[in-house]
C-alpha atoms as a PDB file:
ATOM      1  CA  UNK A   1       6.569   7.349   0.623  1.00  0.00           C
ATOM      2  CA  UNK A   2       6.414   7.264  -2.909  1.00  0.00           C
ATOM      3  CA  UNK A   3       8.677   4.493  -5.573  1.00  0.00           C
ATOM      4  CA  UNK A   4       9.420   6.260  -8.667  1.00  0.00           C
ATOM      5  CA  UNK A   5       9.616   2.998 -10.290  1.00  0.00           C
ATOM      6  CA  UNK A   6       7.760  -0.230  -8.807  1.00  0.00           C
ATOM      7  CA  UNK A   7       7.918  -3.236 -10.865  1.00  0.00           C
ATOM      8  CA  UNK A   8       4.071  -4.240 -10.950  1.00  0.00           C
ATOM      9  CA  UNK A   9       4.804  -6.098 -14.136  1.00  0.00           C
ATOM     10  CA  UNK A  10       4.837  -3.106 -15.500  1.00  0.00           C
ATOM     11  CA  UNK A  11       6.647   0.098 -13.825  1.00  0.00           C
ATOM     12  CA  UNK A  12       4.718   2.485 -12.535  1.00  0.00           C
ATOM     13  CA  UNK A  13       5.211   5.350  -9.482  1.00  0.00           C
ATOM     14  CA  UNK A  14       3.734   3.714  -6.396  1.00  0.00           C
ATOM     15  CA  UNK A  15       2.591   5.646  -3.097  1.00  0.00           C
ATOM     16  CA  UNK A  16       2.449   4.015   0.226  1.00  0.00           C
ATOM     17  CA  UNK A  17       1.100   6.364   3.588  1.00  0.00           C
ATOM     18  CA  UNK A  18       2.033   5.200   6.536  1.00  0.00           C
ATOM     19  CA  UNK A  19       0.006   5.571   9.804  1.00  0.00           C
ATOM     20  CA  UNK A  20       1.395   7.921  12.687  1.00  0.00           C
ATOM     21  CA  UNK A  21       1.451   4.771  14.738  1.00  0.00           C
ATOM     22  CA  UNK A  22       3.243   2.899  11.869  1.00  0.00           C
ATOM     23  CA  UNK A  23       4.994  -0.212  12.683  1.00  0.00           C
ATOM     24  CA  UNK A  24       2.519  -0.487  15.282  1.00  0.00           C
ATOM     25  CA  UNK A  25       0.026  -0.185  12.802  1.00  0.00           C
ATOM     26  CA  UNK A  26       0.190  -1.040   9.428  1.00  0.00           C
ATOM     27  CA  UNK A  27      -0.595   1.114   6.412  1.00  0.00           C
ATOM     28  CA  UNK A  28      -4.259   0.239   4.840  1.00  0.00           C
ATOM     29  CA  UNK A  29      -4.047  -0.161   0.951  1.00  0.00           C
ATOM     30  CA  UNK A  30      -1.747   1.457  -1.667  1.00  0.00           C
ATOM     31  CA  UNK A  31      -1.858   4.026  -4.710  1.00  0.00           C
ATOM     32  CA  UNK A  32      -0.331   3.770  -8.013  1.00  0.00           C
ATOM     33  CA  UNK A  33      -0.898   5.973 -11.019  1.00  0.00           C
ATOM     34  CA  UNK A  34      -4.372   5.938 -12.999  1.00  0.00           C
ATOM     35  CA  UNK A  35      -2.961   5.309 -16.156  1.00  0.00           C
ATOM     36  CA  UNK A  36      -0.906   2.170 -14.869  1.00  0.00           C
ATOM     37  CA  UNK A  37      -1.827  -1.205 -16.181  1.00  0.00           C
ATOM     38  CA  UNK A  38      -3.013  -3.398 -12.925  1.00  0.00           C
ATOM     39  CA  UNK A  39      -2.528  -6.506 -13.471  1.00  0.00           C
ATOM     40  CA  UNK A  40      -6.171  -7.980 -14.711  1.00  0.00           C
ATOM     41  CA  UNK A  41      -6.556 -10.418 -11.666  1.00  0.00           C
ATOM     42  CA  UNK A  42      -6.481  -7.527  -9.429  1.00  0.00           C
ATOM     43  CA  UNK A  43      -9.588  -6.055  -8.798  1.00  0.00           C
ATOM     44  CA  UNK A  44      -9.015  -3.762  -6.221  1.00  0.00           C
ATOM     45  CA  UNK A  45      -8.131  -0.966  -7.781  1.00  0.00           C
ATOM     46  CA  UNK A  46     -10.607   1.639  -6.760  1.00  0.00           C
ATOM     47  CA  UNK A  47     -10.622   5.774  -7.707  1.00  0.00           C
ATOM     48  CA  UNK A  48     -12.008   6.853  -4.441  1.00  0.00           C
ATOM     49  CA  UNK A  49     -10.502   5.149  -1.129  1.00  0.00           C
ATOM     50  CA  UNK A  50     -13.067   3.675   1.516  1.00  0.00           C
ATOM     51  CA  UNK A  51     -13.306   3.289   5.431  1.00  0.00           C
ATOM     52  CA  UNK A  52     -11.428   6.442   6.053  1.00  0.00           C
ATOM     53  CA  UNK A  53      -8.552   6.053   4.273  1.00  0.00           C
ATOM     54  CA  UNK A  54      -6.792   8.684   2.657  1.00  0.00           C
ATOM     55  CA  UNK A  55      -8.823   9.935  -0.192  1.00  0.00           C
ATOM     56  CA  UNK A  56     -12.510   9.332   1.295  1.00  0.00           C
ATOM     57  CA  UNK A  57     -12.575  13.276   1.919  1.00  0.00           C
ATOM     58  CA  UNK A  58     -12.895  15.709  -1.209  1.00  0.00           C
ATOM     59  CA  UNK A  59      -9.559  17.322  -0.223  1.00  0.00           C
ATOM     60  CA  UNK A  60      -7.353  14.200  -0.237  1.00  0.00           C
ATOM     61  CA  UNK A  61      -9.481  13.153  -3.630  1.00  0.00           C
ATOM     62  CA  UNK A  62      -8.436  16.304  -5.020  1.00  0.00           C
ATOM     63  CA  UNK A  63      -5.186  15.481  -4.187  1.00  0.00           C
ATOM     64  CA  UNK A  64      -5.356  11.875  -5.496  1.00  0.00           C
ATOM     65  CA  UNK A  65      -6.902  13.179  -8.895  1.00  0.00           C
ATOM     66  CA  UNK A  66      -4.600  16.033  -9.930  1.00  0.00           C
ATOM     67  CA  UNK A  67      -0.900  13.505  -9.195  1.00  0.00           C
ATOM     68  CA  UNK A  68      -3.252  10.911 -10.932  1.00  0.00           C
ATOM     69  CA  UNK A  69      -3.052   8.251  -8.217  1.00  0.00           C
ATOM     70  CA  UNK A  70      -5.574   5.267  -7.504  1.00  0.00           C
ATOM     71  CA  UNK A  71      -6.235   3.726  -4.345  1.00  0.00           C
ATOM     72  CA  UNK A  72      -5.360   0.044  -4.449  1.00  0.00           C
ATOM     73  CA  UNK A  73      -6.824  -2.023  -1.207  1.00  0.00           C
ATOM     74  CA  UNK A  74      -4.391  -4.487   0.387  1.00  0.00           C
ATOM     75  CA  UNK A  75      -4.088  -4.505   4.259  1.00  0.00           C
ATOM     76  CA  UNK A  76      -3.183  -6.949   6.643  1.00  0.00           C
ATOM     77  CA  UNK A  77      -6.026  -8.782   8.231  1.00  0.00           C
ATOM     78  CA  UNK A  78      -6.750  -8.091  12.174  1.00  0.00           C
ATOM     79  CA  UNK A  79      -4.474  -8.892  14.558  1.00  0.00           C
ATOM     80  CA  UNK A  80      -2.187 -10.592  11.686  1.00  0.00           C
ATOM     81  CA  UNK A  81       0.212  -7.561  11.778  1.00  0.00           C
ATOM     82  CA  UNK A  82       2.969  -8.083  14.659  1.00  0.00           C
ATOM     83  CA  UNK A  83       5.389  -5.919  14.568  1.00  0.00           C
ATOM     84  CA  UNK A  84       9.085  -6.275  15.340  1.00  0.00           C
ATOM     85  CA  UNK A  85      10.114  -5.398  18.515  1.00  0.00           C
ATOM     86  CA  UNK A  86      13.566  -3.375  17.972  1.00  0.00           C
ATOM     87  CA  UNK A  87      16.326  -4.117  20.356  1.00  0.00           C
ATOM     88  CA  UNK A  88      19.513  -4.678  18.349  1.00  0.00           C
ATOM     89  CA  UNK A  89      20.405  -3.970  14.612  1.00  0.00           C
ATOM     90  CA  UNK A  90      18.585  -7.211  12.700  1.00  0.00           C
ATOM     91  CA  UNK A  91      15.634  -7.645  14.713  1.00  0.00           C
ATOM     92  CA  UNK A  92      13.147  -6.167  11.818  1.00  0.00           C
ATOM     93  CA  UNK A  93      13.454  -9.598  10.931  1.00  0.00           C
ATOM     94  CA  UNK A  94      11.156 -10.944  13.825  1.00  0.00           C
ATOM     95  CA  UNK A  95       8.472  -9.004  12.605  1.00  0.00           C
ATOM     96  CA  UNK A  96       6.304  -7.148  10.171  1.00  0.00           C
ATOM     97  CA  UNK A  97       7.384  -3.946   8.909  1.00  0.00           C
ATOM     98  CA  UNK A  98       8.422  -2.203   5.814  1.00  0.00           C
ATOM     99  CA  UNK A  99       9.851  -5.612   4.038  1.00  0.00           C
ATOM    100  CA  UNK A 100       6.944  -7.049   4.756  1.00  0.00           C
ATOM    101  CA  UNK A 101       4.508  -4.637   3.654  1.00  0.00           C
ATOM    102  CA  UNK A 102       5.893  -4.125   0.185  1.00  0.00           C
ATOM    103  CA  UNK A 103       5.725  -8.248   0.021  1.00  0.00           C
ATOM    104  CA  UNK A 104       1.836  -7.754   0.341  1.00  0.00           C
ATOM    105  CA  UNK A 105       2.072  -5.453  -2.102  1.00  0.00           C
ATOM    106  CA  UNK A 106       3.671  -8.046  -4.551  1.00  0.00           C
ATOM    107  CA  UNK A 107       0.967 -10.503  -3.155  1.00  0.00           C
ATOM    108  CA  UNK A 108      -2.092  -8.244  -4.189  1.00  0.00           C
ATOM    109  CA  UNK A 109      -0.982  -7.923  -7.990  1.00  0.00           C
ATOM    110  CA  UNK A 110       0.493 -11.107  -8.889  1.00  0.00           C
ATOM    111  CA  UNK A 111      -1.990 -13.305  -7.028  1.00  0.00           C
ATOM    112  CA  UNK A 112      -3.944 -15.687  -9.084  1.00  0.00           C
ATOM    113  CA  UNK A 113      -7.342 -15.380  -8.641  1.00  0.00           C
END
């Protein structure tokens, strides 16, 4: 999934990949474009991705390199994810999902460390 136009405080193109299991697993980390300016508290902002992740292998650099993304680690720690179980129309609320991965997001660039 990429946002043409997410509001780190600056705007920049952000990409999120979501796991094949995704909501039962959450994604691991984000990308936003090299030339971006990252807030300067965050520093994990990282030009080759780590443990596996998308961009650890020379082909997904590659790709990484020539749309001029950055890996930028966030994740949810283990066993904090619990997704929402889905039975009727608003029950994304009573668990992690989408909503609440994009709020990490917010957390890992505006935190101050």
């Amino acid at each position: 999934m990429i946002v043409p136009n997410y509001k780190l405080p600056a705007s920049t193109p952000l990409m999120a990949l979501f796991p094949v299991e995704c909501q039962e697993l959450p994604p691991n980390g984000f990308y936003i474009q090299s030339n971006a300016a990252a807030p300067a508290n965050h520093e994990h902002v990282y030009t080759r991705a780590c443990s596996g992740g998308f961009g650890s292998n020379e082909e997904d650099q590659d790709a990484l390199d020539s749309n001029g993304f950055v890996r930028c680690c966030a994740h949810a720690a283990n066993g904090a994810w619990q997704p929402a179980k889905l039975k009727g129309i608003s029950d994304w609320r009573a668990g992690d999902g989408l909503f609440t991965f994009f709020s990490l997001i917010s957390e890992a660039v505006n935190r101050n460390v």
